[in-house]
Protein backbone atom coordinates (compact mmCIF):
# COMPACT_ATOMS: atom_id res chain seq x y z
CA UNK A 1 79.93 14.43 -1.68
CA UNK A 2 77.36 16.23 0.28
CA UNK A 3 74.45 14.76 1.62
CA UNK A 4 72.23 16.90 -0.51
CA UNK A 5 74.33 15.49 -3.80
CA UNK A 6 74.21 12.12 -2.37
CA UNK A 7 70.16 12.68 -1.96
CA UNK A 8 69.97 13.80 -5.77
CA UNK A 9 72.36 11.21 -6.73
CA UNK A 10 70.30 8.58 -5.69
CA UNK A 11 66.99 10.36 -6.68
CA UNK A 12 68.54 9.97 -10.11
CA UNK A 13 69.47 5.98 -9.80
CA UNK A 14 65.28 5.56 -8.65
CA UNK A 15 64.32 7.44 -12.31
CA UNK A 16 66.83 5.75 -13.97
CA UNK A 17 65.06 2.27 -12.94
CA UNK A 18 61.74 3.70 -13.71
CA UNK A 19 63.10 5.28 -17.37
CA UNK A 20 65.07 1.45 -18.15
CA UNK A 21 61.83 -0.15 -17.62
CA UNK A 22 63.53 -2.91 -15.32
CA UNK A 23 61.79 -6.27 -15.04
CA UNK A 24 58.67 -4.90 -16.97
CA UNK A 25 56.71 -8.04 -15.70
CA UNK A 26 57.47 -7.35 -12.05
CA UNK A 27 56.45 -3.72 -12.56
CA UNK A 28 53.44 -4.83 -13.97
CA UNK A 29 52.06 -6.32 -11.01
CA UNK A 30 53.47 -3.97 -8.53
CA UNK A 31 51.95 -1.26 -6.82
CA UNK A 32 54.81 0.96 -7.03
CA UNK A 33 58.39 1.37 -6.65
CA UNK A 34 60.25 0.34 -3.59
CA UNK A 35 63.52 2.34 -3.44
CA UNK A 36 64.97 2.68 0.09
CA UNK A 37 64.24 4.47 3.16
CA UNK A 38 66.64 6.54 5.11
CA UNK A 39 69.66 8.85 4.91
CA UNK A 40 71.68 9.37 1.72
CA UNK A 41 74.24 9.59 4.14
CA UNK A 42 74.43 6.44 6.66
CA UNK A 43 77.13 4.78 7.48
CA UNK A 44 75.50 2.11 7.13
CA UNK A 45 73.06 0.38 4.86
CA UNK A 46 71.25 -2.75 4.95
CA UNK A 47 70.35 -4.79 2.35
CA UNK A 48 66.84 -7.17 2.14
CA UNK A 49 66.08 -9.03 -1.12
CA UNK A 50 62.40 -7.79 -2.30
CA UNK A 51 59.68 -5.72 -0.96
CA UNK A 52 56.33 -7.94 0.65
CA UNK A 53 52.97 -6.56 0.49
CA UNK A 54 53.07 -3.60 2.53
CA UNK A 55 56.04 -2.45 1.57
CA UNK A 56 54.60 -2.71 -2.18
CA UNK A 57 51.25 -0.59 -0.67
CA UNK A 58 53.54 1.83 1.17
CA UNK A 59 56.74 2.22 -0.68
CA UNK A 60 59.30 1.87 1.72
CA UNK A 61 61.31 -1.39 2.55
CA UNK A 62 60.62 -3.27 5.60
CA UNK A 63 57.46 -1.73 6.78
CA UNK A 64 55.72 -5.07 8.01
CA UNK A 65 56.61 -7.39 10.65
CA UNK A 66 60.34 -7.60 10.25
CA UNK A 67 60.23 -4.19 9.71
CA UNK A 68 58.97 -3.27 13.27
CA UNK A 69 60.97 -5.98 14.52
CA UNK A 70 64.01 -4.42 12.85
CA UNK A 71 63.34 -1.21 13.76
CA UNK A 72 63.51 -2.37 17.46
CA UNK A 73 66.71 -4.14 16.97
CA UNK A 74 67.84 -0.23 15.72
CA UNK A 75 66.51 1.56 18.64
CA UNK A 76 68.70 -1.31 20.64
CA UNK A 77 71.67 0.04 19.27
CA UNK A 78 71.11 3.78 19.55
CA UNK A 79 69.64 4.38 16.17
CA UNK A 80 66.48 5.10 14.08
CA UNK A 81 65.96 4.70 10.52
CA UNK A 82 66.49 8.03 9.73
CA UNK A 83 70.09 7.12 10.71
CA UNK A 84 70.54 4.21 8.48
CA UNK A 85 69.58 3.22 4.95
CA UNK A 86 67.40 0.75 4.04
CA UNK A 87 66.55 -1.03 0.58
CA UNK A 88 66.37 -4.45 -1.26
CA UNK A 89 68.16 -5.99 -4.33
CA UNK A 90 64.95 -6.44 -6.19
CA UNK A 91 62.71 -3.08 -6.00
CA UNK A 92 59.22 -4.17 -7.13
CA UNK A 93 57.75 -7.09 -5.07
CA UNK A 94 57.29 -10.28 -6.73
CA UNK A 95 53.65 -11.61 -7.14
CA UNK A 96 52.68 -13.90 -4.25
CA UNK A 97 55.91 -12.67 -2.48
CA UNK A 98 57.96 -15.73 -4.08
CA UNK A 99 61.79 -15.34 -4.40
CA UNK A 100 62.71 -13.07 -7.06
CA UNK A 101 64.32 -15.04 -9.68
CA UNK A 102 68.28 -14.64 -10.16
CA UNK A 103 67.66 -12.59 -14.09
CA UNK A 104 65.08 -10.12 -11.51
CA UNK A 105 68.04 -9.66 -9.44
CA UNK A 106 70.67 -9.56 -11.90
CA UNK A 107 68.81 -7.19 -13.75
CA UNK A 108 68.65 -5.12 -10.32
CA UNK A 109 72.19 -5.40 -9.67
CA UNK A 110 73.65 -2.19 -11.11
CA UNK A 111 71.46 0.02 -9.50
CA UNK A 112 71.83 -1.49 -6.01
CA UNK A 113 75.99 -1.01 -6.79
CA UNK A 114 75.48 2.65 -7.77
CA UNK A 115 73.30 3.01 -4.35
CA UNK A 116 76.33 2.24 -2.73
CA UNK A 117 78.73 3.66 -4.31
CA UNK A 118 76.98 6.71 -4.16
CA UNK A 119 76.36 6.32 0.42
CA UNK A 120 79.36 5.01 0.20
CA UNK A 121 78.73 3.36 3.47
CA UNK A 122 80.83 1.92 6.63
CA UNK A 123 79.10 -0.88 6.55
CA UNK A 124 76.80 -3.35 4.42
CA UNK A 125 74.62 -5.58 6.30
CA UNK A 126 72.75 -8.20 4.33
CA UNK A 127 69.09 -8.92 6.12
CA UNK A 128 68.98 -13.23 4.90
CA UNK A 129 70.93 -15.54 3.24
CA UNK A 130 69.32 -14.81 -0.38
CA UNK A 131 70.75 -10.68 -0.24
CA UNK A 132 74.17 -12.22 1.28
CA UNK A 133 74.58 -14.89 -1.68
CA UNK A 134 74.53 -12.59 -4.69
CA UNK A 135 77.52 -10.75 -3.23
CA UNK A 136 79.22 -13.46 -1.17
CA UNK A 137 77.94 -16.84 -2.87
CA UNK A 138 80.39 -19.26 -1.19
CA UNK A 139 79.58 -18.89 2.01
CA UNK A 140 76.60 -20.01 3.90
CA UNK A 141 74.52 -17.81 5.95
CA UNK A 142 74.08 -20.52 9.42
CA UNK A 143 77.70 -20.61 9.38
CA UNK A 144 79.13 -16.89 8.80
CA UNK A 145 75.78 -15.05 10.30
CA UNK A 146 77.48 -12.17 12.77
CA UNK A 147 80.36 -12.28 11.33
CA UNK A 148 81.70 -9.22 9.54
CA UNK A 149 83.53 -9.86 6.02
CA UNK A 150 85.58 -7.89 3.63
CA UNK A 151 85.34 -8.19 -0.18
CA UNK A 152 86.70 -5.97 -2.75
CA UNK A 153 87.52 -3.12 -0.42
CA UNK A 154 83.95 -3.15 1.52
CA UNK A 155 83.16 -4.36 4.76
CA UNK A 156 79.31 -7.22 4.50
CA UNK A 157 77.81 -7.69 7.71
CA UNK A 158 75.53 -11.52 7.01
CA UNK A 159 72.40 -11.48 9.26
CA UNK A 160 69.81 -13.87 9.59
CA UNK A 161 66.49 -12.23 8.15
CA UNK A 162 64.17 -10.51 10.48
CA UNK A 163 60.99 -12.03 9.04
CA UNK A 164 62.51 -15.71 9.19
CA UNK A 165 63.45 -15.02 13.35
CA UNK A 166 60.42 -13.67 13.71
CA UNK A 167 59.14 -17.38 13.83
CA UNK A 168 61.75 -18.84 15.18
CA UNK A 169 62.87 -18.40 18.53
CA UNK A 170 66.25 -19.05 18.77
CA UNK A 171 67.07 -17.68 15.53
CA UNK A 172 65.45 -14.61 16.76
CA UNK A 173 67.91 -14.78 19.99
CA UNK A 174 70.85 -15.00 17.57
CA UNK A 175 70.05 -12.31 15.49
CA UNK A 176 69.36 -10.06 18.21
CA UNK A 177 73.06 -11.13 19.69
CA UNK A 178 74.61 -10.77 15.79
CA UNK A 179 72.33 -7.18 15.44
CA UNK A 180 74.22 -5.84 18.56
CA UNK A 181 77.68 -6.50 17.65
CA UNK A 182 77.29 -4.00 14.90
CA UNK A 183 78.22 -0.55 17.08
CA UNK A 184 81.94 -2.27 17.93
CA UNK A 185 82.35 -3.62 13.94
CA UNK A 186 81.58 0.10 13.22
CA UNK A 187 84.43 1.38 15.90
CA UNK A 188 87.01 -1.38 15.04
CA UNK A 189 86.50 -0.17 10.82
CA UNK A 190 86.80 3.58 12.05
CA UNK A 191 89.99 2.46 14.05
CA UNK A 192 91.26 1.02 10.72
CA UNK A 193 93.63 1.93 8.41
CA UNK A 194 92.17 2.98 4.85
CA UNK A 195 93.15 -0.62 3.18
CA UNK A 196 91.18 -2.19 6.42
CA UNK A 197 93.23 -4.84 7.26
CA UNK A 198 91.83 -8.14 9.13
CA UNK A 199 92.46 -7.97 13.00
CA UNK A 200 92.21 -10.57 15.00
CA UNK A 201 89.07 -10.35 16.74
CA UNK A 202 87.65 -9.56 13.47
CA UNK A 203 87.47 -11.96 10.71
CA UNK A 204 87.45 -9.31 7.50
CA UNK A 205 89.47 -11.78 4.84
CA UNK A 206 87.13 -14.45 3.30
């Protein structure tokens, strides 16, 4: 698919949320929609849970704080956002920025899977434990953060979330050290066969 099909592809998912009315309530007391940010085309895409408040005034995910802070830990691997794609489970931010609750992301779900199977990406890295635990629920983010997993034929990256390190220095350290490893996962998946079988110095079988 070319990058212009992928664009209009996706462009259809965002007015398909929009036309299904999704989480009326959360709508309600949103600004706007958040979609994603970035190219149709990445080869890799990273995952939050819900937009905050400036993401809900601007429209794009991860705009804030942990935005700026991600898009440092970007430019420390060679890339930009324009390079990447960026969205959340939930797509309208919750009032008072409180966890979305699990029916808000359930009833999110099957647009976020046709966002990906439309980029079709390298890569899915999930920014906290909450985005990691609706698509890999038994594990637990302080023990599998950094560590690249693969689940029904696609390769989860589990990071700790950017707004969380932000306040805490050594998690901050370790994400940083778990952000960079993410140029060699990308080489060691290219240097794969098509099934991507587990190597050893990366764990891909949960």
């Amino acid at each position: 698919m070319s990058i212009e099909d992928k664009a209009a592809a996706l462009a259809a998912v965002e007015k398909q949320i929009k036309d299904d009315n999704v989480c009326p309530e959360l709508r309600e007391g949103a600004t706007q929609l958040v979609f994603a940010d970035g190219s149709p085309d990445a080869e890799i895409v990273f995952i939050g849970e819900a937009p905050g408040k400036q993401e809900d005034e601007q429209g794009k995910p991860f705009v804030g704080a942990a935005g700026k802070f991600l898009n440092e830990m970007l430019a420390g691997i060679g890339l930009k956002r324009e390079d990447v794609y960026i969205t959340n489970i939930v797509k309208y931010r919750p009032p008072g920025n409180r966890d979305p609750e699990p029916e808000e992301r359930d009833a999110f779900m099957p647009y976020l899977m046709k966002q990906l199977d439309i980029i079709h990406p390298k890569l899915t890295v999930f920014l906290g434990r909450h985005a990691m635990s609706v698509f890999l629920p038994e594990l637990r983010i302080s023990q599998v953060h950094g560590q690249p997993k693969r689940k029904n034929g696609r390769v989860y990256l589990p990071l700790f979330h950017p707004a969380a390190a932000l306040y805490n220095g050594s998690m901050k350290e370790t994400l940083i050290e778990d952000f960079a490893k993410i140029p060699a996962i990308i080489q060691q998946i290219n240097q794969m066969e098509p099934t991507i079988k587990p190597t050893k110095n990366l764990k891909l079988e949960i």
